[in-house]
Protein backbone atom coordinates (compact mmCIF):
# COMPACT_ATOMS: atom_id res chain seq x y z
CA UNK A 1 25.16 19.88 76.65
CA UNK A 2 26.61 17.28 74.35
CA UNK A 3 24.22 14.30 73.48
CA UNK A 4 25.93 11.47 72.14
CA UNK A 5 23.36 9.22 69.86
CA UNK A 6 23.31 5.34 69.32
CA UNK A 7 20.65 3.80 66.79
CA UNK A 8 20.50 0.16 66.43
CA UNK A 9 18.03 -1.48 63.50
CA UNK A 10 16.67 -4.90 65.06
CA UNK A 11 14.61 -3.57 67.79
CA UNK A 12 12.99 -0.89 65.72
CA UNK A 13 9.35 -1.61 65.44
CA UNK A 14 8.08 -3.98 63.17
CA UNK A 15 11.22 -5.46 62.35
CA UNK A 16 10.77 -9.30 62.57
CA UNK A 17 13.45 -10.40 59.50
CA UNK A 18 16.85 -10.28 58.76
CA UNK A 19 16.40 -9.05 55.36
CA UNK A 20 14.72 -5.92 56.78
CA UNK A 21 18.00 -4.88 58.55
CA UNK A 22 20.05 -5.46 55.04
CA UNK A 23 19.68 -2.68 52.30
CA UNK A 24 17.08 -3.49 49.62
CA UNK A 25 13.67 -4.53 50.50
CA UNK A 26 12.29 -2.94 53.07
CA UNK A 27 15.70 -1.36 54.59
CA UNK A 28 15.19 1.79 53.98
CA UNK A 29 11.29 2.07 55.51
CA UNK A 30 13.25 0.73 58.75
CA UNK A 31 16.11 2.66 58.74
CA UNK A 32 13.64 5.93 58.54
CA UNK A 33 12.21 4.58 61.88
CA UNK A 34 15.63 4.92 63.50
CA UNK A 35 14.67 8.39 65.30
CA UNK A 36 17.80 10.37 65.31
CA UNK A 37 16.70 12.10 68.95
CA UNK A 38 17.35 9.51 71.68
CA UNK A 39 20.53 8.59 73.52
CA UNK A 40 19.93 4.87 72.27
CA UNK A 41 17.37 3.21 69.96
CA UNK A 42 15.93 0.14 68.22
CA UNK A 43 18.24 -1.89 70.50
CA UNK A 44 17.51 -5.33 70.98
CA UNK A 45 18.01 -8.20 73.41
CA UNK A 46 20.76 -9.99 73.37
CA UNK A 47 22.54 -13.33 71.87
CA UNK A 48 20.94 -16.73 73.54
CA UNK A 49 17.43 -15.00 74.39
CA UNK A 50 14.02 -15.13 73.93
CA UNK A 51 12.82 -11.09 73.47
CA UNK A 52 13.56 -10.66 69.95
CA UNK A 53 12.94 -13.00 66.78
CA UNK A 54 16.58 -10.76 65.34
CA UNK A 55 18.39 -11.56 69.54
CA UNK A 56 22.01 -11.08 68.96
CA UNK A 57 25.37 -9.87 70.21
CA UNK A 58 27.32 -8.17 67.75
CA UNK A 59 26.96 -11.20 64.80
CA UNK A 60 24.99 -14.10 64.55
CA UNK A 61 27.43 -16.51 64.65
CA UNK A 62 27.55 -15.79 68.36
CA UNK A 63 25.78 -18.09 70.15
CA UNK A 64 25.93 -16.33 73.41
CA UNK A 65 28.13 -13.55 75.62
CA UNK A 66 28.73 -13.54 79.23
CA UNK A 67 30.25 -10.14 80.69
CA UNK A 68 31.05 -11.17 84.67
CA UNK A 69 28.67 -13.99 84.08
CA UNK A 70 25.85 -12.20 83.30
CA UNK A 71 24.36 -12.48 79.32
CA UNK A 72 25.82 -9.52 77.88
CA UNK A 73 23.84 -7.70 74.80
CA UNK A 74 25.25 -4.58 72.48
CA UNK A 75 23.41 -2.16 75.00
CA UNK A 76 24.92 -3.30 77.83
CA UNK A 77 28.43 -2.79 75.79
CA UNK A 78 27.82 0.53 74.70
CA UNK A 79 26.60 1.43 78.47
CA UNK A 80 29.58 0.49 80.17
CA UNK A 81 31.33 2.18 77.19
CA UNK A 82 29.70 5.22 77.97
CA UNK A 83 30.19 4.66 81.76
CA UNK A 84 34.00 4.58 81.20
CA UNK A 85 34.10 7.86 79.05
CA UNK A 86 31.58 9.00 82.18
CA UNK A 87 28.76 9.37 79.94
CA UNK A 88 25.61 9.29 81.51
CA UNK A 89 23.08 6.73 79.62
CA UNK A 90 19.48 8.57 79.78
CA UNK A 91 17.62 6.95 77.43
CA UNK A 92 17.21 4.02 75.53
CA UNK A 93 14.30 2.17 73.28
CA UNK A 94 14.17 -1.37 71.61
CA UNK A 95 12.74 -4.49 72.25
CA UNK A 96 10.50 -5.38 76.21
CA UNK A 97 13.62 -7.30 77.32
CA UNK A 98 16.36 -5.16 76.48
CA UNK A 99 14.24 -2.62 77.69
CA UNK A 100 14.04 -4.22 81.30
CA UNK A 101 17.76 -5.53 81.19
CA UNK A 102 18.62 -1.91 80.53
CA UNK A 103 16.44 -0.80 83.85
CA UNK A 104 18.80 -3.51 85.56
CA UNK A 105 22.00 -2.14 85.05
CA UNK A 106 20.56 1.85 84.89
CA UNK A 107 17.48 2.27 87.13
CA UNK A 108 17.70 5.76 86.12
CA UNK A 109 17.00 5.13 82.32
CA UNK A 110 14.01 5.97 80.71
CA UNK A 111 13.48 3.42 78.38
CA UNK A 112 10.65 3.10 75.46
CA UNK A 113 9.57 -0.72 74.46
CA UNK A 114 8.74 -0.32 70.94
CA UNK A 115 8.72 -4.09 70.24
CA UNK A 116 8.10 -7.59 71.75
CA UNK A 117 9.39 -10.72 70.47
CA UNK A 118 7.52 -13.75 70.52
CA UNK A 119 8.77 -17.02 68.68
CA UNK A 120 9.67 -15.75 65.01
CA UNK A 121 7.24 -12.65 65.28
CA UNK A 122 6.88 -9.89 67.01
CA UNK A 123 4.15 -7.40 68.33
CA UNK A 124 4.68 -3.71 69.25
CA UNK A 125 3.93 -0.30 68.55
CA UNK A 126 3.05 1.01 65.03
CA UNK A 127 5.96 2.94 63.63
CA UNK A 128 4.26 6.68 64.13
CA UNK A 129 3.39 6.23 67.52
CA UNK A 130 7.00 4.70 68.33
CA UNK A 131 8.35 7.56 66.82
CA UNK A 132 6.04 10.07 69.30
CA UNK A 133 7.26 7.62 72.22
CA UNK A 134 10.27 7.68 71.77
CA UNK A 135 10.52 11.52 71.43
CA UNK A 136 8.71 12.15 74.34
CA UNK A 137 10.56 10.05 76.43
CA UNK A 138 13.62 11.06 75.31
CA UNK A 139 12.34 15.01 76.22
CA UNK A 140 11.85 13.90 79.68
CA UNK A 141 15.30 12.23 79.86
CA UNK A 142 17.16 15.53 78.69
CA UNK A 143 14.65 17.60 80.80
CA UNK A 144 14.74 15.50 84.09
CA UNK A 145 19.31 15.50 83.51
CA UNK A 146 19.32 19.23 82.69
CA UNK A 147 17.28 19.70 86.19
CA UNK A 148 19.91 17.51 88.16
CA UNK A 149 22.29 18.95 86.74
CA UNK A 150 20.86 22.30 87.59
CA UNK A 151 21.05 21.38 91.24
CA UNK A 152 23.95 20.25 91.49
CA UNK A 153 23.12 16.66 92.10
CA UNK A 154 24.97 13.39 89.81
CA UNK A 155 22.86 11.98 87.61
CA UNK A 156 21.16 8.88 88.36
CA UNK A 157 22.02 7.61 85.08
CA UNK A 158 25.18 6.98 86.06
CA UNK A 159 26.46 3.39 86.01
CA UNK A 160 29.19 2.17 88.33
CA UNK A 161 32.07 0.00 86.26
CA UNK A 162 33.54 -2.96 88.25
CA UNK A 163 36.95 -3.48 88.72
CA UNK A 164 37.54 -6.05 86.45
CA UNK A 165 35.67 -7.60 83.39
CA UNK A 166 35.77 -11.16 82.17
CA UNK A 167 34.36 -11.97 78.78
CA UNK A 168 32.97 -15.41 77.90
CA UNK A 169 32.19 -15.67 74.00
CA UNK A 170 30.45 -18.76 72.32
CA UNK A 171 30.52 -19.52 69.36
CA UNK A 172 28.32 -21.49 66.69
CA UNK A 173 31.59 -23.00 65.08
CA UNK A 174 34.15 -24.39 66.11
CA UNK A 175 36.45 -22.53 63.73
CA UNK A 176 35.17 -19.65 64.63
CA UNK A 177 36.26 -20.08 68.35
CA UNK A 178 39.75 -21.16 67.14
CA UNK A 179 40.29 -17.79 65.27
CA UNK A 180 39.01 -15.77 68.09
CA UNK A 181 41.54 -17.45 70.55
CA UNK A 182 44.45 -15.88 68.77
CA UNK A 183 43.17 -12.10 70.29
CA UNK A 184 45.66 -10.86 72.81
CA UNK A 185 44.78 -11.99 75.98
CA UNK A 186 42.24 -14.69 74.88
CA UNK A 187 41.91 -18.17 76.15
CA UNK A 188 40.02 -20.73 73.84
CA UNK A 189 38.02 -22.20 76.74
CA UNK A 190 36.06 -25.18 74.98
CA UNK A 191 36.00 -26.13 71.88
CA UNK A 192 33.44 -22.64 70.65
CA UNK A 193 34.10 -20.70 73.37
CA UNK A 194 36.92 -18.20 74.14
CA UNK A 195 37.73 -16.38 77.61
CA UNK A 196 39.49 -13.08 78.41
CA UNK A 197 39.56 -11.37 81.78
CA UNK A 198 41.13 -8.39 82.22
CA UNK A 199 41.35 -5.16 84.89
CA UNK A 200 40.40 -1.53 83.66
CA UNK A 201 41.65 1.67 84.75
CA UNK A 202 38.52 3.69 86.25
CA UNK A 203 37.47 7.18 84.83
CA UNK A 204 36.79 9.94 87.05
CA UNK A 205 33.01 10.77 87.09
CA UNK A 206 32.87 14.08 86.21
């Protein structure tokens, strides 16, 4: 079985400043907490919320992304990602509400919450026990999709793609909106926002 790994830095726990995600510091205590035996980890909420004092999509001069209308964060790209390449999505650890946003779109998932934002803090587990979390749960994941697999049934990991996606981006500049709109296929919107809508080709599930 291949097992295709994802490990983010901004949901791992204890991080609560943008200079532990950059190297120097404390970078490389964090980065060591980036288990290298999950499907997805240290994955945090997304741009425009609440869960996270780091909450982002992709930079932070995005102020916010809305996939279909829904607030998009990098886990729910790299799900549907997976989804397209039929990849199943098993696991995944981070912050509480990436955690639950993850159960939304996967109720399948086994997820770990390793870290809870509040204001410019955060509270969660201490890095050892996050680390014996996260392993365990991500035991049960493989163990519980080798034993569907075994008979015969899909996984329940499995997330359905829609026909079509459109992509809202906001910006925090202006001229950062006007760049953006010169993508293929993008429409600058409002002044920092850009739009793009288009229709995908659906994999097989396999």
């Amino acid at each position: 079985m291949k097992l295709f790994i994802s490990a983010d830095i901004e949901g791992t726990a204890g991080i609560v400043s943008w200079k532990e995600t950059q190297p120097g510091d404390q970078y490389g205590y964090f980065a060591g907490q980036m288990t290298r035996a999950a499907a997805m980890t240290g994955y945090h909420t997304c741009a425009g919320s609440d869960g996270n004092p780091l909450a982002h999509t992709m930079n932070p001069g995005v102020e916010k992304v809305l996939l279909n209308g829904t607030a998009c964060s990098e886990f729910t790209i790299n799900a549907l990602y997976a989804a397209y390449m039929a990849v199943s999505v098993i696991f995944q650890s981070g912050d509480e509400m990436v955690c639950g946003m993850a159960k939304e779109l996967c109720p399948g998932i086994i997820t770990v919450a390793a870290t809870r934002g509040i204001g410019g803090g955060a509270v969660g587990l201490h890095p050892e026990e996050a680390r014996e979390q996260i392993g365990g749960g991500m035991e049960r994941a493989v163990r519980r999709l080798k034993e569907q697999l075994k008979d015969g049934k899909a996984s329940d990991c499995r997330i359905r793609l829609p026909e079509h996606f459109t992509l809202e981006v906001h910006y925090r500049e202006h001229k950062k909106a006007y760049r953006a709109s010169f993508y293929p296929g993008a429409v600058k919107k409002r002044i920092r926002s850009i739009y793009h809508c288009w229709n995908i080709a659906l994999v097989e599930y396999r």
